[in-house]
Protein backbone atom coordinates (compact mmCIF):
# COMPACT_ATOMS: atom_id res chain seq x y z
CA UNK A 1 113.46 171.01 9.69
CA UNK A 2 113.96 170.32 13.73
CA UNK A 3 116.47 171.39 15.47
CA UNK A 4 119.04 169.05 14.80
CA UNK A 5 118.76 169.42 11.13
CA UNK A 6 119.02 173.10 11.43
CA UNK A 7 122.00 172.55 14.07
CA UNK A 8 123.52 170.09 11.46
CA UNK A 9 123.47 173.04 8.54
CA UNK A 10 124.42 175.56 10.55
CA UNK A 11 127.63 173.29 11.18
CA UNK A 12 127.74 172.83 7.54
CA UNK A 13 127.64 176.64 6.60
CA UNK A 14 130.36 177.68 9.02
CA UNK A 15 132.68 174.70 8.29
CA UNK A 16 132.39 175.07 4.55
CA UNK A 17 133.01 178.24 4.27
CA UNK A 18 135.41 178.33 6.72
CA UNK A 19 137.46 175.55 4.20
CA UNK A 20 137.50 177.63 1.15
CA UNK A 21 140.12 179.87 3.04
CA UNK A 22 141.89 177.08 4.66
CA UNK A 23 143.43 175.31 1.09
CA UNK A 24 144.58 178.89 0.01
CA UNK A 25 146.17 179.58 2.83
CA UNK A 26 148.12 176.34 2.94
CA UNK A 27 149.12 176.75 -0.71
CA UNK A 28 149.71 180.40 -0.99
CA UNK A 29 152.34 180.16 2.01
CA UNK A 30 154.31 177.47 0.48
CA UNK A 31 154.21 179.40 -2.52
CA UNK A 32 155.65 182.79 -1.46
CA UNK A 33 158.40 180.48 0.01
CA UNK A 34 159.12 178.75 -2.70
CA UNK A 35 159.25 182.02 -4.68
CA UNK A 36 161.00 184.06 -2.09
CA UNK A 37 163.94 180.65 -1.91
CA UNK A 38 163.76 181.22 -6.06
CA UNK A 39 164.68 185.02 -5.74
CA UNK A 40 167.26 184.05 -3.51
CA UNK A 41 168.91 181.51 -5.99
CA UNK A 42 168.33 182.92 -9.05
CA UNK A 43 168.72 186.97 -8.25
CA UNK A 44 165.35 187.41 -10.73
CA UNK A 45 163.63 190.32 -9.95
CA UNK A 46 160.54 188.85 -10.86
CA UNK A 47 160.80 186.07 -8.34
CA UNK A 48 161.04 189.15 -5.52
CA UNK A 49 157.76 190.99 -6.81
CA UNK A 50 155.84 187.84 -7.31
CA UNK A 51 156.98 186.90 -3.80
CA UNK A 52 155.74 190.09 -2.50
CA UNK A 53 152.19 189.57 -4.26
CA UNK A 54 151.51 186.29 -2.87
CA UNK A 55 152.57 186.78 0.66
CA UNK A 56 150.03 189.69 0.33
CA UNK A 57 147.54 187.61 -0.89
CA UNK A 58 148.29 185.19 2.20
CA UNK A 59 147.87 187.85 4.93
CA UNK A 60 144.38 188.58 3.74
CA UNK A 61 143.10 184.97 3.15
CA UNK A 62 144.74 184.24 6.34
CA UNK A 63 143.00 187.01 8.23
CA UNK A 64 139.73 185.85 7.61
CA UNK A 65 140.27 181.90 8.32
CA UNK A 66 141.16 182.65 11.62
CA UNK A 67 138.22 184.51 12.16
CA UNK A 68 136.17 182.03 10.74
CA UNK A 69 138.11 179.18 12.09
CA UNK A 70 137.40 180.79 15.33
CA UNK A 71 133.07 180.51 14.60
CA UNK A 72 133.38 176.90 13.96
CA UNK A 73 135.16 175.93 17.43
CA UNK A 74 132.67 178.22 19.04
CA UNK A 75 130.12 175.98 17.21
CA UNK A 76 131.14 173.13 19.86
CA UNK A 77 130.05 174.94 22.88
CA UNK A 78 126.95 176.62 21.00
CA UNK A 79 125.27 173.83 18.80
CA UNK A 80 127.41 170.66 20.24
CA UNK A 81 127.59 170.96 24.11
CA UNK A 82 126.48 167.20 24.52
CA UNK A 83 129.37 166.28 22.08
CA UNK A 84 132.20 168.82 23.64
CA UNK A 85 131.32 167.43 27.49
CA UNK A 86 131.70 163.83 25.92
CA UNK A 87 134.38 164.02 23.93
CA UNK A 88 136.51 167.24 25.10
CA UNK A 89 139.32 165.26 26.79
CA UNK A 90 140.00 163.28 23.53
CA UNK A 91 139.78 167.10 21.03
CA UNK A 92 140.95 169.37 24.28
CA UNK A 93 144.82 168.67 23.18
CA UNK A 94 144.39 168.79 19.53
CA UNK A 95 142.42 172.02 19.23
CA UNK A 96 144.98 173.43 21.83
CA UNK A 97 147.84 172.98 20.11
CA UNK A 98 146.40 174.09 16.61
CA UNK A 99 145.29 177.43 18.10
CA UNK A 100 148.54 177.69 19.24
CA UNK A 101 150.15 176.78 15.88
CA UNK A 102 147.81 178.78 14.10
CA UNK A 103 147.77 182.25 16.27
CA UNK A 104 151.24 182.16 18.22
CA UNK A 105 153.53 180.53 15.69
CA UNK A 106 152.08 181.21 12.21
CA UNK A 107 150.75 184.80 12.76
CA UNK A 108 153.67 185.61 14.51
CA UNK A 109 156.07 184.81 12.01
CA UNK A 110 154.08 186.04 9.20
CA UNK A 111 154.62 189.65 10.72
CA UNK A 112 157.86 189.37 11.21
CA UNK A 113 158.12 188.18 7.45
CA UNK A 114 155.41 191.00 6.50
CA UNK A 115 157.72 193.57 8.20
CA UNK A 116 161.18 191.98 8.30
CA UNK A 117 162.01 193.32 4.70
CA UNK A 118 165.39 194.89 4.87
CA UNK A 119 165.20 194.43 8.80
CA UNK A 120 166.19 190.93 9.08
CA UNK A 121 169.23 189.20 6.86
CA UNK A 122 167.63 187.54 3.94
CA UNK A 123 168.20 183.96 5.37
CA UNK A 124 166.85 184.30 8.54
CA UNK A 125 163.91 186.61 6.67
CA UNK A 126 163.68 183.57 4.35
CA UNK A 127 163.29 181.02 7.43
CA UNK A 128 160.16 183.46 8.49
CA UNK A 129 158.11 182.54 5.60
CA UNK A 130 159.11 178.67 5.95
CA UNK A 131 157.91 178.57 9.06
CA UNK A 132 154.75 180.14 8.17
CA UNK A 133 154.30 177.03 5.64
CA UNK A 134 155.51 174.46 7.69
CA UNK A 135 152.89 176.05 10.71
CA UNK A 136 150.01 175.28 8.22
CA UNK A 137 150.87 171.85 7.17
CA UNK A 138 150.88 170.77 11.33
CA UNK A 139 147.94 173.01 11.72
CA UNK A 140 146.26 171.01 9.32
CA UNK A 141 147.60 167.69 10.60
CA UNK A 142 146.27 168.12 14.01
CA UNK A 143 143.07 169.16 12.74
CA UNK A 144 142.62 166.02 10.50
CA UNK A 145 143.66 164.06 13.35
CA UNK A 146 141.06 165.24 15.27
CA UNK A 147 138.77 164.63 12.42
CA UNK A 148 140.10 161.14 11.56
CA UNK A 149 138.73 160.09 15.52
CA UNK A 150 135.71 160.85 14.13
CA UNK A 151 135.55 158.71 11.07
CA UNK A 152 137.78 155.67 13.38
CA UNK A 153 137.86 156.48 17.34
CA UNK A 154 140.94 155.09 18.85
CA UNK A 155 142.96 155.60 21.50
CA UNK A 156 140.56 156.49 23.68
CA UNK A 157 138.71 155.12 27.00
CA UNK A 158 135.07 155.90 29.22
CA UNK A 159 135.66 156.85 32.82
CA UNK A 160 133.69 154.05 34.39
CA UNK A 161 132.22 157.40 36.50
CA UNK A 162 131.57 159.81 34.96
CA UNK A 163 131.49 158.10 31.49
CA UNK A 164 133.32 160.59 29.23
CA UNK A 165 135.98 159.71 26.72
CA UNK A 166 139.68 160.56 27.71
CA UNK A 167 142.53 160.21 25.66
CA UNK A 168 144.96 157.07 26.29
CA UNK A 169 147.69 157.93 23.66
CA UNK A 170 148.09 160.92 21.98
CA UNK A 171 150.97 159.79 19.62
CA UNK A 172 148.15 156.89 18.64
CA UNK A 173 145.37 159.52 17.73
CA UNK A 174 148.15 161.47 15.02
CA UNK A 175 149.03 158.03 13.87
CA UNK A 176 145.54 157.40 13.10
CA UNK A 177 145.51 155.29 9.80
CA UNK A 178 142.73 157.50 8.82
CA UNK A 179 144.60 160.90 8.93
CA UNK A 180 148.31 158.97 7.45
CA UNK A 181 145.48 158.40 4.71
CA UNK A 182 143.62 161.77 4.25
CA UNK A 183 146.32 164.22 4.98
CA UNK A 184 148.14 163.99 1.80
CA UNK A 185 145.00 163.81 0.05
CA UNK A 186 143.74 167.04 1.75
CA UNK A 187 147.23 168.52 1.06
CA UNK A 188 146.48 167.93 -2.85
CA UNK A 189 143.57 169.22 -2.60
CA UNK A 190 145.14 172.60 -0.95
CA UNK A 191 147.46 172.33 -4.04
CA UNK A 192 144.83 172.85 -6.07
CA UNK A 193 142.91 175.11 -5.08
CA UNK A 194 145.55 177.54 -3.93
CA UNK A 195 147.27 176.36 -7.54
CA UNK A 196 144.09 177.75 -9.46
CA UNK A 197 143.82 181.08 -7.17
CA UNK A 198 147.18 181.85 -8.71
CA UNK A 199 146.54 180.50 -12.15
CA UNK A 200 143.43 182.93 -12.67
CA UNK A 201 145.17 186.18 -11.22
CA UNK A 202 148.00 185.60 -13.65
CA UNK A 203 146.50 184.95 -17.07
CA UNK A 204 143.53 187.98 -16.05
CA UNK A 205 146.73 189.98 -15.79
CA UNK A 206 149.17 188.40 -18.08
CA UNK A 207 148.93 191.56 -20.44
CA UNK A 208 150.28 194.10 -17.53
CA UNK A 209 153.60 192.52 -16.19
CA UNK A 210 155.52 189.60 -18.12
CA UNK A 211 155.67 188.19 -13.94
CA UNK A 212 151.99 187.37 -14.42
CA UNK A 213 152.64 185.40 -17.24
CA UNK A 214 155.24 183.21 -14.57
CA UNK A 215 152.68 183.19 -12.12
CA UNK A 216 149.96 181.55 -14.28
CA UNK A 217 152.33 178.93 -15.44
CA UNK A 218 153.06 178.49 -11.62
CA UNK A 219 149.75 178.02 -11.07
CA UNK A 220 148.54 175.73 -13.61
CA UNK A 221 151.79 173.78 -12.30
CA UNK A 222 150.84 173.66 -8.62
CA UNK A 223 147.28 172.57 -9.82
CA UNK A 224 148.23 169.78 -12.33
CA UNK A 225 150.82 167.89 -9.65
CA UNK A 226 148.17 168.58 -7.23
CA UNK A 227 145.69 166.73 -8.93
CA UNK A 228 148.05 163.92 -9.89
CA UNK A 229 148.88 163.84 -6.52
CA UNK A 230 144.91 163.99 -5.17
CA UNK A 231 144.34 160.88 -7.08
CA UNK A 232 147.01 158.66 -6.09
CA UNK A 233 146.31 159.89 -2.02
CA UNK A 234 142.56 159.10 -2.94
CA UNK A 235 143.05 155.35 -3.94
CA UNK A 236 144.75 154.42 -1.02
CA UNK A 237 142.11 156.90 1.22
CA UNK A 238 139.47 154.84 -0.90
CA UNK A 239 140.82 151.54 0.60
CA UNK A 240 140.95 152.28 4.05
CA UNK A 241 137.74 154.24 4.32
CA UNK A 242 136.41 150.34 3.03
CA UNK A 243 138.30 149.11 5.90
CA UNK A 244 136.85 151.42 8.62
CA UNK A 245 133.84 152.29 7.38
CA UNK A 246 132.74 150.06 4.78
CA UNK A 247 128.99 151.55 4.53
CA UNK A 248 130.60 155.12 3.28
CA UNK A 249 131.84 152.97 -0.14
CA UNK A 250 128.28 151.16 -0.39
CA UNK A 251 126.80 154.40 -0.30
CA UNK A 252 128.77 155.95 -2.38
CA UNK A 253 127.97 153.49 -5.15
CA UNK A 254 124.05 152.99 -4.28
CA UNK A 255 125.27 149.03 -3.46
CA UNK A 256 122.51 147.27 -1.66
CA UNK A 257 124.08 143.89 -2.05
CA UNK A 258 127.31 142.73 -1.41
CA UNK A 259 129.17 142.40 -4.78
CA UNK A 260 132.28 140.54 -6.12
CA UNK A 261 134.26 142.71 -8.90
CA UNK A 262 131.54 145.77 -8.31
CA UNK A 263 131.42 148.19 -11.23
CA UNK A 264 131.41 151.79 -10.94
CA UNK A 265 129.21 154.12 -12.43
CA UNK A 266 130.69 157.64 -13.73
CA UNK A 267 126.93 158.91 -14.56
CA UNK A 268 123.42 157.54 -13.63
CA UNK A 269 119.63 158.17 -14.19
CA UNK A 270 116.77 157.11 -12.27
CA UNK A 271 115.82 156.27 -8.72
CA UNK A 272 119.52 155.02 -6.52
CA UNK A 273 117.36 152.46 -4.80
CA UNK A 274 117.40 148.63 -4.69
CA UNK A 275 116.75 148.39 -8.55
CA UNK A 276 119.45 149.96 -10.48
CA UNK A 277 118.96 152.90 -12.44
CA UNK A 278 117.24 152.70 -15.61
CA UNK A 279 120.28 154.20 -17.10
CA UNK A 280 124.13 154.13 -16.17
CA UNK A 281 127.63 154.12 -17.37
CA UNK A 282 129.54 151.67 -15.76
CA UNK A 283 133.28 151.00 -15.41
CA UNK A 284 133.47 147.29 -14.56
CA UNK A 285 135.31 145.94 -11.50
CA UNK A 286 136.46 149.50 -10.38
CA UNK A 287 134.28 150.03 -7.48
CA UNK A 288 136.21 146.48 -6.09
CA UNK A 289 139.46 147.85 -7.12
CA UNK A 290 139.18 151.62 -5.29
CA UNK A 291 137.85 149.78 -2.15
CA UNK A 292 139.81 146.70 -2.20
CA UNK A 293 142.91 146.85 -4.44
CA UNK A 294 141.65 144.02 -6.72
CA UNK A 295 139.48 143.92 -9.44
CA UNK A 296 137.51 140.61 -7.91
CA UNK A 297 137.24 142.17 -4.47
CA UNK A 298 134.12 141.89 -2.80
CA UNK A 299 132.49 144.88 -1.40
CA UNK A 300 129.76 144.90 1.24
CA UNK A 301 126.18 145.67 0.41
CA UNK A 302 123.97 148.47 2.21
CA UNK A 303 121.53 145.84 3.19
CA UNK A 304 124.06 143.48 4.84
CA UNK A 305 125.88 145.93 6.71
CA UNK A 306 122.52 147.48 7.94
CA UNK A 307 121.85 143.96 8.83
CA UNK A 308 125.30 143.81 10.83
CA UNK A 309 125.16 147.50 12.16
CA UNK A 310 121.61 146.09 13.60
CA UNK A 311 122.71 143.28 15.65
CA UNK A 312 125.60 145.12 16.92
CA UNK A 313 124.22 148.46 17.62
CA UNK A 314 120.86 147.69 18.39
CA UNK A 315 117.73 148.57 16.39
CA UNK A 316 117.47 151.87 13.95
CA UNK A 317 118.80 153.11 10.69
CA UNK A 318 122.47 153.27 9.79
CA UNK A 319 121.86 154.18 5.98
CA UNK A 320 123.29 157.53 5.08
CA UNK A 321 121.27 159.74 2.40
CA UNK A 322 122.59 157.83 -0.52
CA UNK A 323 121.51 160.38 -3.29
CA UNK A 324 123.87 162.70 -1.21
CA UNK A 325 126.94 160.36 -0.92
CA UNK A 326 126.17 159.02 -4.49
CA UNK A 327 126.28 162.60 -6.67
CA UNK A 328 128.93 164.43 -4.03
CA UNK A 329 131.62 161.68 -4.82
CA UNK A 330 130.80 162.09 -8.80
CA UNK A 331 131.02 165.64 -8.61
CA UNK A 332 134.10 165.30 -6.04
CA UNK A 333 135.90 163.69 -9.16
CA UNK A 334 133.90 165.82 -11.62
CA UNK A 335 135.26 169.03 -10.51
CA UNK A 336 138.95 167.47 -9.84
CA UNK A 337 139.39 166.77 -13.30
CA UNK A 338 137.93 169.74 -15.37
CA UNK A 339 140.38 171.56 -12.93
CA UNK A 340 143.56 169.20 -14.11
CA UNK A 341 142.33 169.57 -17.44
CA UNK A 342 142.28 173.17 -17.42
CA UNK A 343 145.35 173.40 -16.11
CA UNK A 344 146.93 171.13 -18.00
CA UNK A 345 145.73 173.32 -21.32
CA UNK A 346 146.81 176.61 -19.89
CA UNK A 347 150.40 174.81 -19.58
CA UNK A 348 149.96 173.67 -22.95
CA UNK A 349 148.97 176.79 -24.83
CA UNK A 350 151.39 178.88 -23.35
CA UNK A 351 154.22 176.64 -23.69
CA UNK A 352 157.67 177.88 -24.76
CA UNK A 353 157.60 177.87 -28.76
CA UNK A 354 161.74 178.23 -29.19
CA UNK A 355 161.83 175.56 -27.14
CA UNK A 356 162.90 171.87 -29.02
CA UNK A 357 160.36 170.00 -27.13
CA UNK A 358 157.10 172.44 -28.16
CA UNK A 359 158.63 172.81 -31.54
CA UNK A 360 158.62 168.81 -32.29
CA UNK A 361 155.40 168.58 -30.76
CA UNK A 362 153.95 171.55 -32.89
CA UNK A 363 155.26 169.92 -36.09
CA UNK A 364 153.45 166.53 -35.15
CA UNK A 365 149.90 168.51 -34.41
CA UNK A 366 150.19 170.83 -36.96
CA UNK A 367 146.70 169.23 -38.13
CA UNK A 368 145.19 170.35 -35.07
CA UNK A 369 143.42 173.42 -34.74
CA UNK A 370 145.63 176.87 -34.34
CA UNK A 371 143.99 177.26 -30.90
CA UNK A 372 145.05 173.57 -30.20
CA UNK A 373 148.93 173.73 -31.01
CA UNK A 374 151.41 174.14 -28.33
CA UNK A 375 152.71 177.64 -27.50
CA UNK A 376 149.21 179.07 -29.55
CA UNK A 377 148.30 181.30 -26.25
CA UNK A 378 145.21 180.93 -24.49
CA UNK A 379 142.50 181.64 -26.58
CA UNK A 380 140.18 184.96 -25.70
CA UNK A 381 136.96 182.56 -25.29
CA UNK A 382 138.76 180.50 -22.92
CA UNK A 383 140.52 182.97 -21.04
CA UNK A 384 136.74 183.54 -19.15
CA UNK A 385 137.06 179.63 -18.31
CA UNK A 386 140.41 179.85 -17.15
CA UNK A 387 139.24 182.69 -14.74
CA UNK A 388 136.58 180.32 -12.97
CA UNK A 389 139.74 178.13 -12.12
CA UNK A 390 139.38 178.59 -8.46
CA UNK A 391 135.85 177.84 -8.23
CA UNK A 392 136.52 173.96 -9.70
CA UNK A 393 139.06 173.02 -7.06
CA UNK A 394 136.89 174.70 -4.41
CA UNK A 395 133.97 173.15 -5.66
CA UNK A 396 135.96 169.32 -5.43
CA UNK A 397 137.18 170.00 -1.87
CA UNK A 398 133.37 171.36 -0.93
CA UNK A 399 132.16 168.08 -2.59
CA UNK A 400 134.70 165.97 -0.90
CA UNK A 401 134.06 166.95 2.48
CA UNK A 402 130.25 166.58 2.42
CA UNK A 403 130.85 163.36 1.01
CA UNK A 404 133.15 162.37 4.07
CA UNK A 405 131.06 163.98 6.25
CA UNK A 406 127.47 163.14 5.02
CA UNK A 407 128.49 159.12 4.32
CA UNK A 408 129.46 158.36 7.96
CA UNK A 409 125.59 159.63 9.00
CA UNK A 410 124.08 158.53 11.28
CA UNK A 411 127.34 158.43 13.41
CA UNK A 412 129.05 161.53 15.05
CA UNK A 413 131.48 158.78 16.20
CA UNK A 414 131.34 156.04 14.44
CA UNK A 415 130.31 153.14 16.38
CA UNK A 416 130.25 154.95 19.48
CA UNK A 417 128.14 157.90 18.98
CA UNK A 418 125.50 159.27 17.24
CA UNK A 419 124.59 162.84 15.64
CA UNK A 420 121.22 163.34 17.71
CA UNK A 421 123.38 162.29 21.21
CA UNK A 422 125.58 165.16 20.50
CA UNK A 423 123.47 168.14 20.43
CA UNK A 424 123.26 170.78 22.75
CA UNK A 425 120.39 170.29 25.29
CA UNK A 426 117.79 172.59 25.23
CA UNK A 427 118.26 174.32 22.03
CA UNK A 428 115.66 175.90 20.28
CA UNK A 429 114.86 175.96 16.20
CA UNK A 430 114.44 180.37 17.07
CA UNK A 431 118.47 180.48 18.22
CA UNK A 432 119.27 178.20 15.48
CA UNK A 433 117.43 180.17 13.16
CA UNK A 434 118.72 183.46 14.15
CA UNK A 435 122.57 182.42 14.86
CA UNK A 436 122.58 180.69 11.18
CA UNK A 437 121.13 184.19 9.96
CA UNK A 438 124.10 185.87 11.68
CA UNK A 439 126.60 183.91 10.66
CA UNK A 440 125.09 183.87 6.75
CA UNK A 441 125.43 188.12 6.85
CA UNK A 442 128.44 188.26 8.36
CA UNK A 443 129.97 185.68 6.25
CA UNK A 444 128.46 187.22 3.41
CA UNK A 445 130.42 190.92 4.32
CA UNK A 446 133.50 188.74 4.70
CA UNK A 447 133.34 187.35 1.20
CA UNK A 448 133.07 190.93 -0.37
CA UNK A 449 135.33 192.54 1.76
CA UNK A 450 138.10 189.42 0.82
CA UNK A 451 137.22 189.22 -2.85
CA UNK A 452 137.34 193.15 -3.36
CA UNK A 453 140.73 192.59 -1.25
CA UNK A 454 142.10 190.51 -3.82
CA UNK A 455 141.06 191.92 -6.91
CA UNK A 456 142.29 195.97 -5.91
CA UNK A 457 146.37 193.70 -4.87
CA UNK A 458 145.58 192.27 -8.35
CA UNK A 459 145.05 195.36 -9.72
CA UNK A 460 148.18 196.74 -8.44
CA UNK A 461 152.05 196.98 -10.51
CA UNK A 462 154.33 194.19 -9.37
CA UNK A 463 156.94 196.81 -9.75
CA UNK A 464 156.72 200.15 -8.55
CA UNK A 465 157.26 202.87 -12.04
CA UNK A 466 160.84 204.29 -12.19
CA UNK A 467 161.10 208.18 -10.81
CA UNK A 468 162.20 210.05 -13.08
CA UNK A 469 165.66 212.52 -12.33
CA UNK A 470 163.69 215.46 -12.43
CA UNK A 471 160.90 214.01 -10.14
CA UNK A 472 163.55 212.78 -7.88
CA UNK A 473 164.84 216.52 -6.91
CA UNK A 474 163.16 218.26 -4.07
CA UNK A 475 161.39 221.24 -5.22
CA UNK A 476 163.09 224.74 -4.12
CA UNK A 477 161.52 226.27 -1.55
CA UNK A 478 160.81 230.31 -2.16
């Protein structure tokens, strides 16, 4: 590997990683606000502890992405100079007002919800906690924004002098059809994954507090809508990633020519090159219909738009790695809907048996296998499955943004710049080698030190055990 391949996966270590925090972070904030607003309605003490557990939950996962946040801008100035002296004017505003979102208004009013229990009146405690959520969601848009100039620069113009980009309209880069596309599709996907972080605490500790049992069902709840909700935010992404970057939908289907009503194929053996594969299952007209909106659409062929990319670019190759883009986007969708389905079970087999609705729908599967009936409990077998939850949505948003990131290659910006102009000048494949190596251990340390973190709050009561009278009297002194 030469330097900018090992620059490129050091980039792709720190900013994966970094994401598996990010989603949990969203989620679990809007969580403990929608529980703590619940407690507040409803009086239920079970709202209050389960409140309590999640916003713990969120200070630690929030901890460490903002330390690893903080590695990945750094990665600008150390593997990306080239691309931050370009391009700084146009991400200068965006990253400035994220840190500020994400260090001045989110941290700040996540300690005064950590310690503004019985300090602050419940509303105004309450309104703590919603800023916290609402913080993340515009910390996220702004990032995706920044993102989205990436995958379709606007608003944007070279200094005839000095030739770097500077930003012409800032309200046109965060109206970017690219991020009113991806952000609630990224939001979904922070559904989820938060969504099965909660799912798999509650049902491994279902048996010690009856609030587990609550928080599972929340779980499998916030997972199932946000999968729903990834899907329909995915068809219309679909369609105007064909718009802007029609070679990212080619590759994702291994399309060398242009096709009217283009199948897709769910599964595929053999080589992804200009024959098709000896082997495939193939929905037809659905590859036209996800990148057009109609099942005749035509969709552009790799070797037409390399054709195209050719005589407007000048010479080279704009092909991404299509075994890459091909398998991520299958196991994108793979992952995505064992998670629903998983969910959707756990919701199923802990369902309410006194209720009319489970009881009608028990009588009409009574055929079905015990294990299969509504309200039958989640089997023992499964329960190890259902404890892997949070590794399926993780593994879909990991998936999804190599896809995104990998299918707009050779481009850093597409149609303006490429990967190789962006590098850092200078840089050797040693300080590659050795900052990658850094970041690997210290990651590493971070993902003990945050998994043993949530396991010993797991662990813990919800609900402290009642003193007893005689415990409760202070001991006589002699």
């Amino acid at each position: 590997m030469d330097v900018l391949d090992l620059t490129r996966l050091q980039f792709a270590v720190v900013t994966i990683y970094h994401y598996l925090f990010v989603p949990l972070s969203i989620c679990l904030s809007a969580a403990a606000a929608g529980l703590q607003l619940a407690w507040m309605r409803t009086g239920q003490e079970r709202f209050l502890l389960l409140t309590k557990f999640v916003g713990k939950l969120l200070i630690v996962t929030f901890a460490v992405g903002v330390v690893t946040g903080l590695v990945q801008e750094f990665q600008f100035g150390l593997g990306w100079s080239a691309f931050a002296r370009f391009y700084g004017d146009v991400f200068g505003p965006t990253l400035a007002i994220e840190g500020m979102l994400a260090f001045f208004l989110e941290a700040t009013f996540l300690a005064l919800w950590y310690f503004g229990w019985d300090r602050l009146p419940r509303r105004l405690h309450a309104a703590t906690i919603v800023v916290v959520a609402v913080g993340t969601l515009l910390s996220a848009y702004i990032i995706l924004a920044a993102n989205s100039f990436m995958q379709n620069p606007i608003a944007y113009a070279l200094d005839p002098v000095t030739g770097r980009a500077h930003l012409t309209s800032f309200t046109e880069l965060l109206t970017n059809e690219v991020v009113l596309a991806a952000f609630p599709h990224t939001i979904a996907g922070c559904a989820m994954a938060g969504g099965g972080l909660l799912m798999a605490i509650g049902v491994w500790r279902s048996s010690a507090d009856a609030a587990f049992r609550t928080l599972s069902r929340l779980g499998a709840w916030i997972m199932l809508a946000g999968g729903a909700a990834v899907a329909i935010s995915g068809d219309h992404l679909g369609k105007v990633m064909t718009a802007v970057q029609p070679m990212k939908m080619a590759a994702a289907e291994a399309l060398y020519e242009t096709t009217t009503g283009a199948p897709f194929s769910v599964f595929a053996i053999g080589s992804l090159g200009h024959d098709r594969p000896f082997f495939s299952i193939e929905i037809p007209y659905l590859l036209s219909f996800l990148g057009t909106g109609s099942f005749g659409g035509t969709v552009q062929g790799i070797d037409d738009l390399q054709a195209q990319y050719v005589a407007e670019y000048g010479p080279g190759s704009y092909v991404p790695m299509i075994p890459v883009a091909f398998w991520t986007f299958r196991l994108m969708m793979g992952a995505g809907i064992l998670a629903m389905a998983l969910a959707a079970f756990h919701l199923w087999s802990t369902a309410d048996r006194s209720g009319r609705f489970t009881a009608r729908l028990a009588r009409l599967t009574g055929r079905l296998p015990s294990f299969l009936q509504p309200g039958s409990g989640t089997p023992r077998w499964l329960r190890r499955f259902v404890l892997l939850a949070p590794a399926l949505p993780a593994a879909a948003n990991t998936f999804g943004w190599i896809f995104t990131e990998t299918a707009r290659q050779p481009w850093l910006a597409f149609g303006i710049s490429k990967v190789a102009d962006g590098i850092s000048p200078g840089l050797t494949s040693a300080e590659v080698i050795a900052s990658l190596a850094g970041f690997t251990l210290i990651y590493g340390l971070l993902a003990v030190a945050w998994c043993r973190l949530v396991m010993h709050l797991s662990r813990q009561p919800l609900a402290a055990p009642p003193v007893s009278p005689a415990a409760a009297e202070p001991a006589l002194a002699y």
